[in-house]
N, C-alpha and C. Protein backbone atom coordinates (compact mmCIF):
# COMPACT_ATOMS: atom_id res chain seq x y z
N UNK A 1 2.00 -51.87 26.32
CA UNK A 1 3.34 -51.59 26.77
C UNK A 1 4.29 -51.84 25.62
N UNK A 2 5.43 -50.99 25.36
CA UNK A 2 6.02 -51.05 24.50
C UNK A 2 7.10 -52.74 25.01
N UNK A 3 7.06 -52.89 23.29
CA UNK A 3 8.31 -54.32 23.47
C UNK A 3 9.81 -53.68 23.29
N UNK A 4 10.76 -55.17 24.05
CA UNK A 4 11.97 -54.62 24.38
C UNK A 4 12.53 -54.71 22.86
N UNK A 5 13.45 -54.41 22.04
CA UNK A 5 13.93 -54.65 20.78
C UNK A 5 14.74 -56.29 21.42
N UNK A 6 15.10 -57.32 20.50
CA UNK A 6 15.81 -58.53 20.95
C UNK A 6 17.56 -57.96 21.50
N UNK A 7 17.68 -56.98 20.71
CA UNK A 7 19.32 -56.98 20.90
C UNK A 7 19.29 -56.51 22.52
N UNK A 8 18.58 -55.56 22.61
CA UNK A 8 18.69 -54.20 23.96
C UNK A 8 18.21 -55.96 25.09
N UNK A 9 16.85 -56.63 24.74
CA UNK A 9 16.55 -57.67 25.71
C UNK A 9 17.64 -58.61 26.19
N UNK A 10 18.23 -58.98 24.92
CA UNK A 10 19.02 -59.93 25.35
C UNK A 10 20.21 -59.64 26.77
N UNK A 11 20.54 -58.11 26.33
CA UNK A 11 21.71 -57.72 26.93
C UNK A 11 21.26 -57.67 28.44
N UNK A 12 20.22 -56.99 28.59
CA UNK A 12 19.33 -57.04 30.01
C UNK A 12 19.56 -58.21 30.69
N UNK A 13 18.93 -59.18 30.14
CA UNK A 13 18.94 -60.45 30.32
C UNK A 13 19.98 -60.93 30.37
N UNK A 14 20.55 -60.82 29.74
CA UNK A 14 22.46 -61.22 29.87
C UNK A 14 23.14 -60.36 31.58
N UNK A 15 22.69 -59.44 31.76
CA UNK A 15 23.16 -58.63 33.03
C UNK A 15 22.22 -59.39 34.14
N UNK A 16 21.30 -59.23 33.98
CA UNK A 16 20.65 -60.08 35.32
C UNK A 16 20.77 -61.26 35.22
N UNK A 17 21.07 -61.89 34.36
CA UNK A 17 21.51 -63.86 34.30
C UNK A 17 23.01 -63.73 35.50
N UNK A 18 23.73 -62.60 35.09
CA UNK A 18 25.09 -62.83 35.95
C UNK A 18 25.02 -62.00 37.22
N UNK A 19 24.20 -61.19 37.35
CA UNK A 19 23.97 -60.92 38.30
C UNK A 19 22.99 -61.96 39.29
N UNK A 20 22.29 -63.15 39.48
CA UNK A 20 21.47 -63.88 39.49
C UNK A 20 22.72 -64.76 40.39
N UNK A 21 23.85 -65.22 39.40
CA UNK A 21 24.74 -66.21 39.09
C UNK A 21 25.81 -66.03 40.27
N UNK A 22 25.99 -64.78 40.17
CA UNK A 22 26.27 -64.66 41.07
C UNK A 22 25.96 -64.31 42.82
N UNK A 23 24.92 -64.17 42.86
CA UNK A 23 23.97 -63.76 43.70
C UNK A 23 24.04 -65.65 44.90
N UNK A 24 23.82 -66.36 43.37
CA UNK A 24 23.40 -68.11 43.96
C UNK A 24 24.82 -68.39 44.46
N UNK A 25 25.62 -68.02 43.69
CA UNK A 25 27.44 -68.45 43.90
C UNK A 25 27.63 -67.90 45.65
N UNK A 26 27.25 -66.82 45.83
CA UNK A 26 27.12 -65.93 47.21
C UNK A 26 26.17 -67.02 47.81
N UNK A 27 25.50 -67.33 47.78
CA UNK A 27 24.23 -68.17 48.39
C UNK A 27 24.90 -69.70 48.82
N UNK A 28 25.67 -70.40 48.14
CA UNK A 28 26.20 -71.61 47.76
C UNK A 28 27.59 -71.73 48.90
N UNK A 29 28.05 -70.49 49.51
CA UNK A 29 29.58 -70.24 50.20
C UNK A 29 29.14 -70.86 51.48
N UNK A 30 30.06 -71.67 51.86
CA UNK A 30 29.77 -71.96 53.24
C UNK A 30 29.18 -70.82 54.41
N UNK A 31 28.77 -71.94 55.18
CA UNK A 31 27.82 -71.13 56.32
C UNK A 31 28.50 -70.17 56.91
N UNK A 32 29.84 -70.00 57.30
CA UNK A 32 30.88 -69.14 57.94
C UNK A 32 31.33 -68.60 57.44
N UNK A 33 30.57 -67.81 56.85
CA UNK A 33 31.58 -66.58 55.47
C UNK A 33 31.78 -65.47 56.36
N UNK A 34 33.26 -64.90 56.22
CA UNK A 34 33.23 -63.62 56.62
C UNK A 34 32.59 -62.66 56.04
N UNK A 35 32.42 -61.53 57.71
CA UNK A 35 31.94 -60.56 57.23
C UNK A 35 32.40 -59.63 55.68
N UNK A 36 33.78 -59.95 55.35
CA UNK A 36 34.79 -58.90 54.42
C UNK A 36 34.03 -59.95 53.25
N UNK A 37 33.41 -61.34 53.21
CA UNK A 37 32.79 -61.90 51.90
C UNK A 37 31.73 -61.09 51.51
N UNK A 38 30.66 -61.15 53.13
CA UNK A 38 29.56 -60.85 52.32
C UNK A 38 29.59 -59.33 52.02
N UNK A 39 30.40 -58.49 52.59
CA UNK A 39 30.96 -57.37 52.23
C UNK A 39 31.28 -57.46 50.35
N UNK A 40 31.83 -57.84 50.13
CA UNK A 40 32.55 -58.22 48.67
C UNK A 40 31.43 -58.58 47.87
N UNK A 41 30.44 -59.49 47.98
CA UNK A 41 29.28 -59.95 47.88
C UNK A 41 28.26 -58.72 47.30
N UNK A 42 27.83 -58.23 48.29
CA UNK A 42 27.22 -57.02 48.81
C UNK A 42 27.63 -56.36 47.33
N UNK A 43 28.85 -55.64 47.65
CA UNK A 43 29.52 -54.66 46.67
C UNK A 43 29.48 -54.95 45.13
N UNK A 44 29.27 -56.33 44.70
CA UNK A 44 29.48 -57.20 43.71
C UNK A 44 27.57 -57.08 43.25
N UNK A 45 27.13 -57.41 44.13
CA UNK A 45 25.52 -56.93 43.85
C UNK A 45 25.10 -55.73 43.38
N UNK A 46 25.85 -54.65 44.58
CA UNK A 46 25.55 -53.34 43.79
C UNK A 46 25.71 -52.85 42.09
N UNK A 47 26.60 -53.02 42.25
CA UNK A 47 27.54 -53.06 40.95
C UNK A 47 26.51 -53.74 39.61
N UNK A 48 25.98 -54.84 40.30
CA UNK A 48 25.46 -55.46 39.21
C UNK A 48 24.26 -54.82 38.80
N UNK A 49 23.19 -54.36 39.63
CA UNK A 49 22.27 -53.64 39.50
C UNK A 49 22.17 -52.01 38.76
N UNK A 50 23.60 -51.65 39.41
CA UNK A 50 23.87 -50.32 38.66
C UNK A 50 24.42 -50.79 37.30
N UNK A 51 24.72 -52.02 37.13
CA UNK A 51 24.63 -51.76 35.29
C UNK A 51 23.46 -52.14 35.12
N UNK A 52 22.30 -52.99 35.31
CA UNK A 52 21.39 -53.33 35.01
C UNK A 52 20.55 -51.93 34.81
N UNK A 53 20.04 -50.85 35.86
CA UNK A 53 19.91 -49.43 36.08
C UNK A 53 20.20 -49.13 34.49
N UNK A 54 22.02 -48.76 34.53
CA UNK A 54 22.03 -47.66 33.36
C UNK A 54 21.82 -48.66 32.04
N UNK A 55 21.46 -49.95 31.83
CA UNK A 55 20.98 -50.64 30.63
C UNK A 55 19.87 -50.23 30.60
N UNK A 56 19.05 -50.66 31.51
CA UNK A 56 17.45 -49.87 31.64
C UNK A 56 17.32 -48.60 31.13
N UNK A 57 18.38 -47.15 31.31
CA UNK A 57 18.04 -45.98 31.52
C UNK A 57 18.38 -45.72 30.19
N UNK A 58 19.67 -46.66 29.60
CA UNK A 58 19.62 -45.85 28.26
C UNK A 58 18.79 -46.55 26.94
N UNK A 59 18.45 -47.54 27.07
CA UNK A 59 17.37 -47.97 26.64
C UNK A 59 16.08 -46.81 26.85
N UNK A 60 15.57 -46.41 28.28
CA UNK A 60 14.94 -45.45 27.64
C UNK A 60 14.60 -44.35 27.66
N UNK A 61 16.10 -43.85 27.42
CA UNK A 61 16.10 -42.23 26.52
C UNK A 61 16.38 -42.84 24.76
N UNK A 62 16.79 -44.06 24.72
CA UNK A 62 16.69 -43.91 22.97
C UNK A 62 15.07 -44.10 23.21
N UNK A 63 14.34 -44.66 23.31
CA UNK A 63 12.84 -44.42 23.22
C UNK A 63 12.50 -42.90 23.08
N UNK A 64 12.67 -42.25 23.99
CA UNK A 64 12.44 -40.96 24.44
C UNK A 64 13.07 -40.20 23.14
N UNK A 65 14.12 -40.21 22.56
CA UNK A 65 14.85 -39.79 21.39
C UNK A 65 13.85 -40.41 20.15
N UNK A 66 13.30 -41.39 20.17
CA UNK A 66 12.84 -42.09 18.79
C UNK A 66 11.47 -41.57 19.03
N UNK A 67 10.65 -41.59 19.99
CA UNK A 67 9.21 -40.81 20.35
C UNK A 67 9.47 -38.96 20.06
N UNK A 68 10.39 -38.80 20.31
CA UNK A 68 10.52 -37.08 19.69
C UNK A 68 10.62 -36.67 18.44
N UNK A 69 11.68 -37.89 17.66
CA UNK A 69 11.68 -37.71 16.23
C UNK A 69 10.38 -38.10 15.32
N UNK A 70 9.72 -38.79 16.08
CA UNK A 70 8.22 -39.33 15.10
C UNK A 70 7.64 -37.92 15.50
N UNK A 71 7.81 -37.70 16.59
CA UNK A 71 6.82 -36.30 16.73
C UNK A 71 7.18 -35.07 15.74
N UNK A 72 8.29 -34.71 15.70
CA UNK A 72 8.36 -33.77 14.64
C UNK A 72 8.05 -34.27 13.13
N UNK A 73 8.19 -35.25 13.12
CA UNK A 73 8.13 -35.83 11.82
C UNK A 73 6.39 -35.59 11.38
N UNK A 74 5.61 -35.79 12.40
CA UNK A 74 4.09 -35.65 12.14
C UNK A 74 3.63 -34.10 12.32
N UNK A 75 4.42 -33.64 13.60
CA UNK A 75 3.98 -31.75 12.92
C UNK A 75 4.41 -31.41 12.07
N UNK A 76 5.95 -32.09 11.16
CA UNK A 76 5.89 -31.29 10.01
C UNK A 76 4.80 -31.67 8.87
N UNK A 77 4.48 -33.17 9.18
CA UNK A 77 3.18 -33.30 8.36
C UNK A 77 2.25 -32.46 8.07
N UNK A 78 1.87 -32.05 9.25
CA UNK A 78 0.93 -31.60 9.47
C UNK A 78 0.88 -30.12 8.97
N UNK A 79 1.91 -29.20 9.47
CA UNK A 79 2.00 -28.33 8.49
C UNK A 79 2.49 -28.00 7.00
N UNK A 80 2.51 -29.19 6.43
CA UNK A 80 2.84 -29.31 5.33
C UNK A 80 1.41 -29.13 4.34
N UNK A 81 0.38 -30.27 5.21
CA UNK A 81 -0.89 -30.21 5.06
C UNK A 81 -1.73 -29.06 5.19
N UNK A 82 -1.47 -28.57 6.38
CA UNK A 82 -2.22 -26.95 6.65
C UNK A 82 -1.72 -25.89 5.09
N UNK A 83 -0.85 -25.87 5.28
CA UNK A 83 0.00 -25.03 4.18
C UNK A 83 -0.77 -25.27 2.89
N UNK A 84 -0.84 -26.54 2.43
CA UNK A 84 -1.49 -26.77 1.15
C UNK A 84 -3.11 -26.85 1.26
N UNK A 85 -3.73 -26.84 2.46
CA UNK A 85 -5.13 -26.69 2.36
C UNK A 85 -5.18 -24.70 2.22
N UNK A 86 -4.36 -24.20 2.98
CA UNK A 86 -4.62 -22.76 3.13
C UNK A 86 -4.27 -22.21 1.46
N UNK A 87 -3.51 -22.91 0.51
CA UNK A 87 -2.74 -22.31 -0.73
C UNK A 87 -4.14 -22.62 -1.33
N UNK A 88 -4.77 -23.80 -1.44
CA UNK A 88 -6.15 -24.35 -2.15
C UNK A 88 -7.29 -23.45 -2.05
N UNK A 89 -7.20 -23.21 -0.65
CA UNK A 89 -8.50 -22.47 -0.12
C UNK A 89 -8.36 -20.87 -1.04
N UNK A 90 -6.71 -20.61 -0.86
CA UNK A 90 -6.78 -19.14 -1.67
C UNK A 90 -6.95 -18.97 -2.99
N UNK A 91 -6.27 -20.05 -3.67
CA UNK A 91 -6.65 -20.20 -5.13
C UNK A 91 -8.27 -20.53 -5.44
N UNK A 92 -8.86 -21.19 -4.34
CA UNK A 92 -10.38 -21.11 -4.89
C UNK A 92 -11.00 -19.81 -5.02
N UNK A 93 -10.85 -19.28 -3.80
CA UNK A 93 -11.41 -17.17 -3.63
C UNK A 93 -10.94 -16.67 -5.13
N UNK A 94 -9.59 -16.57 -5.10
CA UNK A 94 -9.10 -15.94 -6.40
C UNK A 94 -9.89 -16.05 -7.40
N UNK A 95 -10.28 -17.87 -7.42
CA UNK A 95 -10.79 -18.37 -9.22
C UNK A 95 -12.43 -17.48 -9.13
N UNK A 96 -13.00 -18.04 -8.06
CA UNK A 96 -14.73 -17.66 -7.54
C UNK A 96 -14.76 -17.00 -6.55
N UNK A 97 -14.49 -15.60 -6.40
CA UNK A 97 -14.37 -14.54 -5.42
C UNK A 97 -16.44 -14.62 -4.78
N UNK A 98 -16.91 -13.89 -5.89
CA UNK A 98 -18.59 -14.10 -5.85
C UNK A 98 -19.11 -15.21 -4.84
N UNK A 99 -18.56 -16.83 -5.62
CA UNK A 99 -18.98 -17.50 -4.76
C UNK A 99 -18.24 -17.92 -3.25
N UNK A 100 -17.23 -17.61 -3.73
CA UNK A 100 -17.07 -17.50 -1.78
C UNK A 100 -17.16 -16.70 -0.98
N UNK A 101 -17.78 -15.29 -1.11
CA UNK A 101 -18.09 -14.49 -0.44
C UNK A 101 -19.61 -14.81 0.09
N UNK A 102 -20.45 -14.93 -1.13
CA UNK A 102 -21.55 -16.17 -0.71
C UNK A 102 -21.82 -17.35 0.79
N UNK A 103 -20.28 -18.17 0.30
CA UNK A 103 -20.18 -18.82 1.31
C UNK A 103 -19.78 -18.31 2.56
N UNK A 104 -19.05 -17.50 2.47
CA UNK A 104 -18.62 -17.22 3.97
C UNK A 104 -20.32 -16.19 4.46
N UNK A 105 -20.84 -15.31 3.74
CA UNK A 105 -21.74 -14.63 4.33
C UNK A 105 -22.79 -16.18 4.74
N UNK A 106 -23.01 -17.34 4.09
CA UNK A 106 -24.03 -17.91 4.78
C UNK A 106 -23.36 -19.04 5.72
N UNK A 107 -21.99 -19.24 6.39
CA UNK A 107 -21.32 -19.86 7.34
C UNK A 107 -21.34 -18.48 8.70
N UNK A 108 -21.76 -17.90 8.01
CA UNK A 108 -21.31 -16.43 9.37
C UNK A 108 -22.84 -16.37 9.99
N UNK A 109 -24.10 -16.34 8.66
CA UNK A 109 -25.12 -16.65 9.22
C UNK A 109 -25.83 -17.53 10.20
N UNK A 110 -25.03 -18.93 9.44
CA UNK A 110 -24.97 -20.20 10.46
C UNK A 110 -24.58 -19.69 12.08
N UNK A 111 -23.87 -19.16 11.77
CA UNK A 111 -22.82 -19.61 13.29
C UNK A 111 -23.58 -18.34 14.14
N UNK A 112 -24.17 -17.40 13.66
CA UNK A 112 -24.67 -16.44 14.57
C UNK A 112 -26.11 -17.31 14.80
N UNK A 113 -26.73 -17.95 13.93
CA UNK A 113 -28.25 -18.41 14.55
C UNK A 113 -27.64 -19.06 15.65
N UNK A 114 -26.90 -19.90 15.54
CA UNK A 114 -26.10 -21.26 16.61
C UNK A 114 -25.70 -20.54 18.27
N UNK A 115 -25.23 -19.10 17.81
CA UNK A 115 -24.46 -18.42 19.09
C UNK A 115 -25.87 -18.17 19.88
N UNK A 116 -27.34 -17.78 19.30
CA UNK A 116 -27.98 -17.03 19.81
C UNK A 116 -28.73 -17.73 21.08
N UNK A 117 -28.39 -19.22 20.86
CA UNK A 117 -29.33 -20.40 21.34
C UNK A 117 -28.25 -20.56 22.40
């Protein structure tokens, strides 16, 4: 499982510490609280959770943003790599036409004994 970064944790943690805090403060009110408290209460909870929510959510779309950029970052690798194996492969034909015609006639041979089985 991925770890939280300290800054993004702390803040989390900082939102549910006061959401918590207040939760016990609600808990702590005398036994005869009006309905319009725990109403207030209530509303004061929501609230707290919906920031907790969008801390959670944007935390992770930057993931989601930082997992997309590694990804392009490795297909362009990758065709960077393809590119220079395919430029190699042509400059070899060019240098030894003979012998790679060689090779490909006995890779073509290969692969037809292989198909027949």
């Amino acid at each position: 499982m991925a770890q939280i970064p300290n800054a993004s944790k702390s803040k989390i943690e900082a939102v549910a510490d006061e959401a918590a805090d207040r939760n016990e403060a609600a808990a702590s009110t005398t036994p005869g609280a009006s309905s319009e408290d725990i109403q207030a209460e209530l509303e004061t909870l929501r609230r707290d959770i919906a920031a907790l929510t969008q801390t959670l959510a944007s935390y992770g779309s930057g993931k989601v943003r930082e997992a997309g950029e590694v990804s392009r970052e490795y297909v362009e690798s990758a065709r960077e790599t393809v590119a220079n194996i395919e430029q190699d492969i042509e400059d070899y034909v060019h240098a030894k036409p003979f012998q790679s015609l060689a090779i490909a006639a006995g890779v073509g041979y290969v692969l037809a004994l292989l198909s027949r089985r």
